[in-house]
Protein backbone atom coordinates (compact mmCIF):
# COMPACT_ATOMS: atom_id res chain seq x y z
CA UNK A 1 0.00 0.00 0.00
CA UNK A 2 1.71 3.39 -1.17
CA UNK A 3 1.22 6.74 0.55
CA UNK A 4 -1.44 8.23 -1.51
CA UNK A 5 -3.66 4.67 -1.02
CA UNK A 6 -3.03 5.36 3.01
CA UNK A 7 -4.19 9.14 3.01
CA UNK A 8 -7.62 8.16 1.18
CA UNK A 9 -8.26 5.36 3.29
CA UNK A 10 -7.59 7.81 6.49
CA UNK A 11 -10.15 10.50 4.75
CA UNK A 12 -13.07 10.64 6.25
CA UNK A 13 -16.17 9.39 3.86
CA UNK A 14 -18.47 12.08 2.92
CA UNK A 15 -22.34 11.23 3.10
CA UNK A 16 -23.35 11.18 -0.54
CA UNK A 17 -26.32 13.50 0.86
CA UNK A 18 -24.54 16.05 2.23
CA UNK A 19 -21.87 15.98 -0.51
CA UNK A 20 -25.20 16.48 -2.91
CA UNK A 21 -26.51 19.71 -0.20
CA UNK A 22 -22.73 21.12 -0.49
CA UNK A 23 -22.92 20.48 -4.74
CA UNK A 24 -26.57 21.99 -4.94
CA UNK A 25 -25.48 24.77 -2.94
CA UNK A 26 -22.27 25.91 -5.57
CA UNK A 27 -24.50 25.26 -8.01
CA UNK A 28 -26.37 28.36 -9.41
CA UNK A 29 -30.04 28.34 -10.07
CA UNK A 30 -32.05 30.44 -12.08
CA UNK A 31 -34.52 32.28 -9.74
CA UNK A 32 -37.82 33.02 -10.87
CA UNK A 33 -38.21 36.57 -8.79
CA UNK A 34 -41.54 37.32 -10.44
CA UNK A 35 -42.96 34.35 -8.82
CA UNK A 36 -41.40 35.08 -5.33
CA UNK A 37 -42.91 38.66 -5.90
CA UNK A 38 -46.06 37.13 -6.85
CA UNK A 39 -46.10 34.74 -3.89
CA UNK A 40 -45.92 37.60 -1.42
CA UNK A 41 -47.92 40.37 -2.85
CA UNK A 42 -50.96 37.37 -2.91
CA UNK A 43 -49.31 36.06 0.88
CA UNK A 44 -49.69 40.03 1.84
CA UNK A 45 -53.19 40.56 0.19
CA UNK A 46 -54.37 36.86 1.72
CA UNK A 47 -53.63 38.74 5.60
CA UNK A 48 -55.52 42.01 4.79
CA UNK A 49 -58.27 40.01 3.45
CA UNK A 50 -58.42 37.67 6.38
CA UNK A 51 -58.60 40.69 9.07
CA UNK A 52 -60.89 42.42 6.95
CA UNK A 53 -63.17 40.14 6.50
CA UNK A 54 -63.46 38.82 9.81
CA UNK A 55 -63.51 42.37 11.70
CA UNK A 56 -65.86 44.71 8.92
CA UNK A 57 -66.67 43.22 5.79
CA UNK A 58 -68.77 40.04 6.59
CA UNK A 59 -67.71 38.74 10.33
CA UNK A 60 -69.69 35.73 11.71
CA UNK A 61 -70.66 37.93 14.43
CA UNK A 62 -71.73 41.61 14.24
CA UNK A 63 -68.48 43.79 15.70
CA UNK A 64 -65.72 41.11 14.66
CA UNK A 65 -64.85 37.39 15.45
CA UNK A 66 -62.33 35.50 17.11
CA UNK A 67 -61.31 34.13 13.34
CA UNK A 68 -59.59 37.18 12.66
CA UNK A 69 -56.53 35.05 14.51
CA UNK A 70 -56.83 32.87 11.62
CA UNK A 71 -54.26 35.46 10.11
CA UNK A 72 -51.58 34.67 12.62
CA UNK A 73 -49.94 31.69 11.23
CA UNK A 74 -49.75 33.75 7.46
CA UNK A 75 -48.47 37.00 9.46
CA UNK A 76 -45.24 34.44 10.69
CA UNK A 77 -44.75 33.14 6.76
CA UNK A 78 -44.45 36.70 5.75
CA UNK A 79 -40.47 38.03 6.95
CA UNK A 80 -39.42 34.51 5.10
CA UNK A 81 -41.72 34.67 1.85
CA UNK A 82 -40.61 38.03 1.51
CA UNK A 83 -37.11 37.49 1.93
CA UNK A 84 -37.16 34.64 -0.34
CA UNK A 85 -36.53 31.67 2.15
CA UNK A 86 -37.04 28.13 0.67
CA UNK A 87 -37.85 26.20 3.87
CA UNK A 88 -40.26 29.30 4.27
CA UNK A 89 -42.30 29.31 1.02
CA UNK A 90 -42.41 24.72 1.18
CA UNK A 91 -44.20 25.22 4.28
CA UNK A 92 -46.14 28.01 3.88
CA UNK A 93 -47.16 26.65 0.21
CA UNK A 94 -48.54 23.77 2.81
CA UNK A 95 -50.31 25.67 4.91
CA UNK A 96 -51.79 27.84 2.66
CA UNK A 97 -54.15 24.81 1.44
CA UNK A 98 -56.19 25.62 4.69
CA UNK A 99 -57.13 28.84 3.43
CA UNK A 100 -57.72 27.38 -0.05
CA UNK A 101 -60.04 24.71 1.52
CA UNK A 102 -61.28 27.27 4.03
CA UNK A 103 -62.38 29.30 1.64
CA UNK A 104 -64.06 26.57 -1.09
CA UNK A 105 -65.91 25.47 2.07
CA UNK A 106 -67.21 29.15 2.88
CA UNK A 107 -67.75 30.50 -0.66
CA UNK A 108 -70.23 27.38 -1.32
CA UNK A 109 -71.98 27.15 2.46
CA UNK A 110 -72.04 31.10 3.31
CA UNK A 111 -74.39 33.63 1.42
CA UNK A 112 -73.73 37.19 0.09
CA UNK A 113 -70.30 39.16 0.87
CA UNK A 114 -69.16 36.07 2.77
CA UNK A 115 -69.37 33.86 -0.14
CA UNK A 116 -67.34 36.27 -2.67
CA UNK A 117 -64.89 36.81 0.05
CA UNK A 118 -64.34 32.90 0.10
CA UNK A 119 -63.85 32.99 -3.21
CA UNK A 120 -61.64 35.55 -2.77
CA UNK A 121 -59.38 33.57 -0.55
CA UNK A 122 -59.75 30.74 -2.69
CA UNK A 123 -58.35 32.49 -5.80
CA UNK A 124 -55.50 34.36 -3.79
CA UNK A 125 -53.79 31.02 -1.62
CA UNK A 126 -54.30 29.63 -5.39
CA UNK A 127 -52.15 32.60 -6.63
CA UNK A 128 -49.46 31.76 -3.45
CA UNK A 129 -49.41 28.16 -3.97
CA UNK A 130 -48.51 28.20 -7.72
CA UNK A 131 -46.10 31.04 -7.43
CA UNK A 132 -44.42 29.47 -4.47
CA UNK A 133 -44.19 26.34 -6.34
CA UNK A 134 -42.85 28.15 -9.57
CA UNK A 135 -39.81 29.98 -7.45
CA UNK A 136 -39.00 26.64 -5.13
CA UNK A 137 -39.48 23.92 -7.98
CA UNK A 138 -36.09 25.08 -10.12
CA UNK A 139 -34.31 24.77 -6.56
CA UNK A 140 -35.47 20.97 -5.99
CA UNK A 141 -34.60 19.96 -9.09
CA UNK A 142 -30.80 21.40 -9.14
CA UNK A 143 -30.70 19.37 -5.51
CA UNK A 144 -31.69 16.30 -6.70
CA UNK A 145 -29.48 16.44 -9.82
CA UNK A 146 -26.55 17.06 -7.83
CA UNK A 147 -27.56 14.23 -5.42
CA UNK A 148 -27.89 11.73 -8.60
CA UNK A 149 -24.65 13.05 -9.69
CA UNK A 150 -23.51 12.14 -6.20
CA UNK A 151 -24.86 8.82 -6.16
CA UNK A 152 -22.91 8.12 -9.14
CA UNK A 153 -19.50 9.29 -8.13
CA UNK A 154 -19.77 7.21 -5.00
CA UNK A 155 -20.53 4.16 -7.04
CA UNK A 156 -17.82 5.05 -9.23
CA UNK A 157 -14.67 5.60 -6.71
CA UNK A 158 -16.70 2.24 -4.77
CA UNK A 159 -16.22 0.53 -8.40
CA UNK A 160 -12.45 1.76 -8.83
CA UNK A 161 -11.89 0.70 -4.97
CA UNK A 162 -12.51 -2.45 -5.24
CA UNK A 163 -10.74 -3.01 -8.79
């Protein structure tokens, strides 16, 4: 066994995983910054339409309702959807299909203002969730590339190991 044979056997092995994180990371990816601008403009629009609603425009009870807390969880999306955050916009792209079904469910039960603002809300966490999806999508793909490129460089140097 020569010296260069005895300094890669002492190197640590690199988790094909991380090695793919580190690879996606150097890699540059196109960002789609009208869809992140999209994605908060229809986040931002979603909260004023929430605490409207449920304090003047059509609350369930005359004078406001509790529900205007329902605004709370898309108030703590907001400083990472606007700052472009991944982690941010896959969860919040999650939870915004409460206020999608949320708002199916109240633009076909409620009558009058309540049932065009639940359309409202329907059509605006629509907007979010496709524009989130459109900035976060080119992102998933460069990390899974890099991890299949990974993948295959470990089986390679495993292949030439055991040669």
């Amino acid at each position: 066994m020569n010296e260069l044979d005895a300094k890669a056997s002492d190197a640590p092995e690199v988790n094909p995983a991380a090695q793919a994180s580190m690879t996606a990371t150097a890699t540059p990816v196109p960002q789609n910054r009208a869809a992140a601008l999209s994605a908060t403009a229809a986040l931002v629009a979603l909260i004023g339409l929430c605490v409207a609603w449920e304090w003047w425009l059509a609350p369930l009870r005359p004078g406001g309702s509790a529900l205007v807390l329902k605004a709370v969880p898309l108030l703590l999306a907001l400083p990472g959807v606007w700052r472009q955050r991944l982690y941010t916009l896959q969860w919040a792209s999650m939870l915004i299909l409460l206020y999608f079904a949320e708002g199916i469910v109240r633009g076909w039960s409620d009558r009058g203002m309540s049932a065009g603002l639940g359309w409202l809300e329907t059509v605006l966490s629509g907007i979010f969730f496709v524009c989130a999806l459109a900035y976060v999508a080119p992102f998933k793909r460069a990390a899974k590339q890099a991890a299949r490129e990974s993948r295959t460089r470990a089986m390679q140097q495993a292949a030439n190991q055991t040669e």
